[in-house]
N, C-alpha and C. Protein backbone atom coordinates (compact mmCIF):
# COMPACT_ATOMS: atom_id res chain seq x y z
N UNK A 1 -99.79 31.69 -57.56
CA UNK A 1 -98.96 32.50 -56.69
C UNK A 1 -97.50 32.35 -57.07
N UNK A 2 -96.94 33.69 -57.22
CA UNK A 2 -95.56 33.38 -57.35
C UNK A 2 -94.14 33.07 -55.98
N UNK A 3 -93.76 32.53 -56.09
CA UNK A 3 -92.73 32.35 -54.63
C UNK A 3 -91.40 33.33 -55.09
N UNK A 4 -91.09 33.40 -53.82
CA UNK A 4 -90.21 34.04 -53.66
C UNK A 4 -88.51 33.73 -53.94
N UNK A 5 -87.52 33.79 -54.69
CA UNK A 5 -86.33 32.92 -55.02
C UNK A 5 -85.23 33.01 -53.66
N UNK A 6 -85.26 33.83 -52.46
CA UNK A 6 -84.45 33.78 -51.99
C UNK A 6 -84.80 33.69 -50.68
N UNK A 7 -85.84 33.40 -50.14
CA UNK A 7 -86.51 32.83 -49.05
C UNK A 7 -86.14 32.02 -48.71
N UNK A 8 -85.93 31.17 -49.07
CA UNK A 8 -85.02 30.09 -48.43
C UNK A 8 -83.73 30.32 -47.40
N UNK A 9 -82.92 30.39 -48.54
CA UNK A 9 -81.41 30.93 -47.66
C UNK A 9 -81.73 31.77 -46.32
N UNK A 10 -82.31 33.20 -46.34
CA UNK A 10 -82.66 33.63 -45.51
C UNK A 10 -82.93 33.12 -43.91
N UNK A 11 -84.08 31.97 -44.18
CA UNK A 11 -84.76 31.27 -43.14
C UNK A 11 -84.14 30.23 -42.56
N UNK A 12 -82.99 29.84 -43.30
CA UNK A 12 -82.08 28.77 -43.25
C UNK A 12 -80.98 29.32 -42.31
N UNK A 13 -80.40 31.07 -42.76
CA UNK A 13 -79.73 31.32 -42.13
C UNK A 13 -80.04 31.88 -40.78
N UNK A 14 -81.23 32.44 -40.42
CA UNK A 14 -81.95 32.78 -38.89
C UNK A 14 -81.89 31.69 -38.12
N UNK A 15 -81.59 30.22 -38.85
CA UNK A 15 -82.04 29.27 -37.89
C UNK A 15 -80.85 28.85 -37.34
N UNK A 16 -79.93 28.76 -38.52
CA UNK A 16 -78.22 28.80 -38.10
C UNK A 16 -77.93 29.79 -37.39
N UNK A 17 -78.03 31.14 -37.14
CA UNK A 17 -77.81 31.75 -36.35
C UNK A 17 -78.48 31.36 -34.92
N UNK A 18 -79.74 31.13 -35.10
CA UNK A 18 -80.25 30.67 -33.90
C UNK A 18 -79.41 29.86 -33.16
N UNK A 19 -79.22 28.46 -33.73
CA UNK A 19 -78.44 27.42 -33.02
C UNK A 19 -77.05 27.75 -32.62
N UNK A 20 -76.27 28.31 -33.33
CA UNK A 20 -74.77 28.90 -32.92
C UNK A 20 -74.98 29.92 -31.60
N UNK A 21 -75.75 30.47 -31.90
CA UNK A 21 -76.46 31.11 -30.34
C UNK A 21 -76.98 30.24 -29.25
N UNK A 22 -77.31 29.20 -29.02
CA UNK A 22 -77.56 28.55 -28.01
C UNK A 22 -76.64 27.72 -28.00
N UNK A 23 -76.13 27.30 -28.94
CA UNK A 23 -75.05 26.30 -28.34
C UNK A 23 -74.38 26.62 -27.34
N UNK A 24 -73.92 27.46 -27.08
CA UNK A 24 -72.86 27.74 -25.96
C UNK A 24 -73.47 27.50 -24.21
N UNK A 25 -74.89 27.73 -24.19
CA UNK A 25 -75.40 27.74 -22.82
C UNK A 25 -75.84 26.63 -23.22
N UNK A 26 -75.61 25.22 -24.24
CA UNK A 26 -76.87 23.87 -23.92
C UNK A 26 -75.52 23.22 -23.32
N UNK A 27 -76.70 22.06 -22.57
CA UNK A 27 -76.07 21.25 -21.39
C UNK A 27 -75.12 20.39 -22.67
N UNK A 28 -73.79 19.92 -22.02
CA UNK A 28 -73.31 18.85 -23.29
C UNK A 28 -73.47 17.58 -22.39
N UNK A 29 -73.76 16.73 -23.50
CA UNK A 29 -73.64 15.25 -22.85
C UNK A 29 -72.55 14.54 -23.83
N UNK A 30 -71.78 13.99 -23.52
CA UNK A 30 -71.14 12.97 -24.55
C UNK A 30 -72.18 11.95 -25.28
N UNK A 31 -72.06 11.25 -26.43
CA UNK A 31 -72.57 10.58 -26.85
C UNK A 31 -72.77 9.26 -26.41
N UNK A 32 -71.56 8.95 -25.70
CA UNK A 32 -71.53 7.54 -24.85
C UNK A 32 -72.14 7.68 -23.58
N UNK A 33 -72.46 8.80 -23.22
CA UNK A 33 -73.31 8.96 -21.89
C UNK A 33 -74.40 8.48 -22.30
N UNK A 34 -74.78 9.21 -23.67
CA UNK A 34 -76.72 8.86 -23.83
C UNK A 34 -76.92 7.63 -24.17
N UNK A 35 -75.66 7.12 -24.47
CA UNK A 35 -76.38 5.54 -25.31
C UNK A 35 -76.37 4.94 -23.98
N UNK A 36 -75.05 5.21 -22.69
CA UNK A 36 -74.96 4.26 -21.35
C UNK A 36 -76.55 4.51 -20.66
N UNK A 37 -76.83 5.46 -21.07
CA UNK A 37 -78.26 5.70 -19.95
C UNK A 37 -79.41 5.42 -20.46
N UNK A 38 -79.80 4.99 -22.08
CA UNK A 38 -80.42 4.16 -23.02
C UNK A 38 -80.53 2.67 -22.62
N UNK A 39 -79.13 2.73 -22.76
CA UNK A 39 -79.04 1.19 -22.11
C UNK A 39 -79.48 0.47 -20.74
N UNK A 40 -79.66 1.42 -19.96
CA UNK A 40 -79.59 1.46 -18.18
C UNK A 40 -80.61 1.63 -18.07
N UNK A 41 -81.42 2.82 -18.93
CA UNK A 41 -83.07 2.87 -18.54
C UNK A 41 -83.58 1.64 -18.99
N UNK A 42 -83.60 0.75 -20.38
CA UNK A 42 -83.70 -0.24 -20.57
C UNK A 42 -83.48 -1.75 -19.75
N UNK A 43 -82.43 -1.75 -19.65
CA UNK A 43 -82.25 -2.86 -18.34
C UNK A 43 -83.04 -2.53 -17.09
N UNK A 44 -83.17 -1.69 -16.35
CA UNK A 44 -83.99 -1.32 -15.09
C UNK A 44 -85.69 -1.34 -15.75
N UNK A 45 -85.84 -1.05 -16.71
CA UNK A 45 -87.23 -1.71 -17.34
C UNK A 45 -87.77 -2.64 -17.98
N UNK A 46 -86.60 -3.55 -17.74
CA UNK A 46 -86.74 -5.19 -18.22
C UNK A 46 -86.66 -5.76 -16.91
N UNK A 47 -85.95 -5.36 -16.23
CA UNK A 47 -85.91 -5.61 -15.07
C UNK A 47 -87.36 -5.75 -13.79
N UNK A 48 -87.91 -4.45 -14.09
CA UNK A 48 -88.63 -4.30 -13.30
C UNK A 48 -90.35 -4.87 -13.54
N UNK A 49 -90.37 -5.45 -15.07
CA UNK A 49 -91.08 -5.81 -15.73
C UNK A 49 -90.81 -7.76 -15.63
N UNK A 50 -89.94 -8.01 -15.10
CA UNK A 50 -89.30 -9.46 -15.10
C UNK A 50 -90.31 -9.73 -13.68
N UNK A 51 -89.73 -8.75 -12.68
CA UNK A 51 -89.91 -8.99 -11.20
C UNK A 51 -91.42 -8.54 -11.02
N UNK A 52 -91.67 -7.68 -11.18
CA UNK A 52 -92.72 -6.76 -10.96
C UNK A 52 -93.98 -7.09 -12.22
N UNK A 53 -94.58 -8.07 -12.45
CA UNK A 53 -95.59 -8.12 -13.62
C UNK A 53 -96.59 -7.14 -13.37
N UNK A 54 -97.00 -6.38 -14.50
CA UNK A 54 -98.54 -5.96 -14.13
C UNK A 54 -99.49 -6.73 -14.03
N UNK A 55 -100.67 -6.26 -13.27
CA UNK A 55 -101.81 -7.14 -13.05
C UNK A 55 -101.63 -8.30 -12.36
C-alpha cells in the first residue's frame, strides 16, 4: 500500500485547530493549584488510612 505524503500535516492541523477552539471555554487552573490539591488529596489519604485501617 502506498501512503499518503501529506496526511500528516493535515491531521495535525484539525487537531490544532481543535484545541485553539476549546481553549477559550476550558476551566483554567493554575499549576500550583493542581500540585496544592495533589498534595491535599494525598495527605487526607494517608491520613485517613493512618486512623481508619481497613479490615
Amino acid at each position: 500500500m502506498a501512503k499518503k505524503k501529506g496526511e500528516g500535516f493535515q491531521s495535525a492541523a484539525g487537531l490544532i485547530r481543535y484545541f485553539d477552539a476549546e481553549d477559550e471555554k476550558a476551566l483554567k487552573l493554575s499549576p500550583w493549584l493542581v500540585i496544592a490539591l495533589i498534595i491535599a488529596t494525598v495527605v487526607i489519604l494517608e491520613y485517613l488510612t493512618m486512623f481508619y485501617p481497613a479490615g
